[in-house]
Protein backbone atom coordinates (compact mmCIF):
# COMPACT_ATOMS: atom_id res chain seq x y z
CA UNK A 1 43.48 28.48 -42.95
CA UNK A 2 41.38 26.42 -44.89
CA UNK A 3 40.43 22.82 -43.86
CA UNK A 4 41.33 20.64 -47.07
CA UNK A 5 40.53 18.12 -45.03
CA UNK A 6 37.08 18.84 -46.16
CA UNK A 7 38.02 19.61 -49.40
CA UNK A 8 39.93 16.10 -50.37
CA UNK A 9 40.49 12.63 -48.72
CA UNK A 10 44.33 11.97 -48.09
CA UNK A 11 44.66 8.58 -47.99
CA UNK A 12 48.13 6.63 -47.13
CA UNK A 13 49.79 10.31 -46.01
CA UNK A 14 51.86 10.45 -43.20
CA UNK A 15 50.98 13.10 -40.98
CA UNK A 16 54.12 15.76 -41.99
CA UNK A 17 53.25 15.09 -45.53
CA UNK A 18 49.69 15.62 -45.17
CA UNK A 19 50.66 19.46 -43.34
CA UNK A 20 52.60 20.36 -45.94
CA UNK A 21 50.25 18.83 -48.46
CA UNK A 22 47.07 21.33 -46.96
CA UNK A 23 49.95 24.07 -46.47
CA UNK A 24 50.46 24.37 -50.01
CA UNK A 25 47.07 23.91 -51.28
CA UNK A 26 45.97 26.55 -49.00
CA UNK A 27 48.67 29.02 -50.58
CA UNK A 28 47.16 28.27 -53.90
CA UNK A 29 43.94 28.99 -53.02
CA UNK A 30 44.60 31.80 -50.75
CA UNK A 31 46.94 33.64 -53.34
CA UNK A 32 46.47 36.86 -54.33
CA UNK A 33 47.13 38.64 -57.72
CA UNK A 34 46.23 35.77 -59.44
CA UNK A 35 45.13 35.74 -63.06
CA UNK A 36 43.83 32.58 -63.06
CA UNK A 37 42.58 31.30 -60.01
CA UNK A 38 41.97 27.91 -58.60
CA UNK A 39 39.53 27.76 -55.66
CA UNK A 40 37.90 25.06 -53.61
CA UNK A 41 35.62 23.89 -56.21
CA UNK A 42 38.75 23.03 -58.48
CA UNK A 43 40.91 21.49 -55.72
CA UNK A 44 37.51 18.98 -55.12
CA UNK A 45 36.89 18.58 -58.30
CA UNK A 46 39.92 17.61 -59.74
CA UNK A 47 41.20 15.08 -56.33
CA UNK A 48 37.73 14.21 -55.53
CA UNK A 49 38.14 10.47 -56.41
CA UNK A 50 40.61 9.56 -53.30
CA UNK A 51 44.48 8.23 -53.31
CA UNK A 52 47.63 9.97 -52.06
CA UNK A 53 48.74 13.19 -53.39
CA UNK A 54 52.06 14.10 -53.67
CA UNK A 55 53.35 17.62 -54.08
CA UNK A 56 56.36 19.17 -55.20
CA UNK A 57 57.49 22.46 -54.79
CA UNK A 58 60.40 24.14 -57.52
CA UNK A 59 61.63 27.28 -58.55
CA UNK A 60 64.02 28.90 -60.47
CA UNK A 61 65.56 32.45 -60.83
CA UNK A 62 63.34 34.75 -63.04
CA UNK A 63 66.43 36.35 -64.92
CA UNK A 64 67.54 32.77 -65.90
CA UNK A 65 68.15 32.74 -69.41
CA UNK A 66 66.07 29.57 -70.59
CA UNK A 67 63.70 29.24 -67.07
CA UNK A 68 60.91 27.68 -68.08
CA UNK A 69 63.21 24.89 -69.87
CA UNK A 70 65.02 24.08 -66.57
CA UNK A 71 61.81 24.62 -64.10
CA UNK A 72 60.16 21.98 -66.61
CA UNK A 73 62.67 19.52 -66.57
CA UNK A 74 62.57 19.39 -62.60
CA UNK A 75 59.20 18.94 -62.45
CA UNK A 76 59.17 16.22 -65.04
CA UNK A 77 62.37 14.78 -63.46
CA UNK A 78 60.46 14.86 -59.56
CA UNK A 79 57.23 13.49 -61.35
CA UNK A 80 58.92 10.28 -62.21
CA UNK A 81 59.54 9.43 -58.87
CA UNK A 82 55.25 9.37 -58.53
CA UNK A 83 54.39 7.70 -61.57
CA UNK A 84 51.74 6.67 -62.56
CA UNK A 85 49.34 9.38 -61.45
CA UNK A 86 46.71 10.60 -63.78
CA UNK A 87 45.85 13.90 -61.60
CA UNK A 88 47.89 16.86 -61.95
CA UNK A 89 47.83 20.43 -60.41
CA UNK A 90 49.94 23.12 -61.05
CA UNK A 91 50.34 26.63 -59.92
CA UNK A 92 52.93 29.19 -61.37
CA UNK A 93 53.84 31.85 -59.36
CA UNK A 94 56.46 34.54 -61.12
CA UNK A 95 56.99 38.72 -60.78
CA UNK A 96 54.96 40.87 -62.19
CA UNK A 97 58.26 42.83 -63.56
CA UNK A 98 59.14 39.38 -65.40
CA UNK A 99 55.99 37.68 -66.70
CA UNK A 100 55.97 34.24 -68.47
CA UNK A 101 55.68 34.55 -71.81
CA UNK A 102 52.90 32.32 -74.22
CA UNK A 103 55.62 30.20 -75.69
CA UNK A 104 56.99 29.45 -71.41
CA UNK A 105 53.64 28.88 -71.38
CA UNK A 106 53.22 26.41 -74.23
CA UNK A 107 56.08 24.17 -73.11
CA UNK A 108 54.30 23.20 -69.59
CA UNK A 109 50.93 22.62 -71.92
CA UNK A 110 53.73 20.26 -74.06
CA UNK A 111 54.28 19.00 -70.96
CA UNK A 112 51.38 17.83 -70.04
CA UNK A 113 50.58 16.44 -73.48
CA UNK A 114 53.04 13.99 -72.84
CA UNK A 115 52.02 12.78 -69.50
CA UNK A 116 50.33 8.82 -70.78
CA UNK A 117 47.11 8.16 -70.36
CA UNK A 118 44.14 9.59 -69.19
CA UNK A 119 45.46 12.42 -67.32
CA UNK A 120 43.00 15.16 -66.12
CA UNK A 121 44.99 18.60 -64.80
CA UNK A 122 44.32 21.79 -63.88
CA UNK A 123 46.65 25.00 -63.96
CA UNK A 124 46.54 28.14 -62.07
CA UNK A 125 48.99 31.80 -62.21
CA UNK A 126 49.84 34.41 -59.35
CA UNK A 127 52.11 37.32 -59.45
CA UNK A 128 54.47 37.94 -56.63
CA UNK A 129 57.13 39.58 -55.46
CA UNK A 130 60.14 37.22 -54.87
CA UNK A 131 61.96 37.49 -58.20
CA UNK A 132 61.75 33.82 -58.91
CA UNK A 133 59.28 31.84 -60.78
CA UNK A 134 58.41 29.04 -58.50
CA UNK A 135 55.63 25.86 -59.17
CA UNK A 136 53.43 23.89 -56.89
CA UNK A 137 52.78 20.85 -58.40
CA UNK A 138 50.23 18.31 -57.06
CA UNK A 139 50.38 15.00 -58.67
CA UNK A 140 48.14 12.15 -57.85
CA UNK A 141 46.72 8.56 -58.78
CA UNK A 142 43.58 8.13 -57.98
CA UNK A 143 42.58 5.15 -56.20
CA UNK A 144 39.11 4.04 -59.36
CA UNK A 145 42.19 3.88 -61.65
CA UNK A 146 44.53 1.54 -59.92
């Protein structure tokens, strides 16, 4: 497992949050099948300035008629509870038998167009097997901006 320790500074986490914190950010850079990636470099890069980071973790059933709609609207709905951040990470993970589509697509990209401010973010895509289409999200203020 990857030390994100050395990657990132977690600053204000408790110690359960932090685990699951470097849990999931090793699963996004340890995932395979991905078609667009996001290593070390981009985990650094993009939480490199300090602050707490707070993740959530959603899914919805692939064969959902209208998916993307409701796995959007939880993740905006859990963001608000971490507002303001201004760092955002998200990783799609979905089956290869039921890709997203460029218009699923488009409406996280909408999504992030409406975050205020200066908002810098970073997006990533896996294949896998459960037949879900689950997000990590990784949302964080960093502490130059407070």
């Amino acid at each position: 497992m990857i030390n994100v320790c050395d990657l990132i500074p977690f600053l204000g986490q408790k110690k359960e949050e932090h685990e699951k914190i470097e849990e999931l950010i090793s699963e996004i850079i340890n995932a395979s099948n991905s078609l667009i990636r996001i290593d070390e470099g981009d985990i650094r890069s993009l939480f490199q300035e300090g602050g707490e980071i707070n993740a959530l973790d959603v899914s919805v059933y692939a064969s959902e008629e209208g998916r993307m709609n409701m796995m959007m609207e939880q993740i905006n709905n859990s963001a608000k509870s971490f507002e303001p951040y201004n760092r955002v990470l998200v990783y799609f993970f979905f089956p290869k038998n039921n890709s997203l589509t460029m218009a699923e697509i488009g409406l996280f990209s909408d999504w992030i167009e409406s975050l205020p401010g200066d908002m810098l973010s970073k997006f990533g895509l896996s294949t896998h097997s459960p037949q879900t289409i689950r997000a990590i999200v990784l949302l964080q203020r960093n502490n130059s901006s407070i």
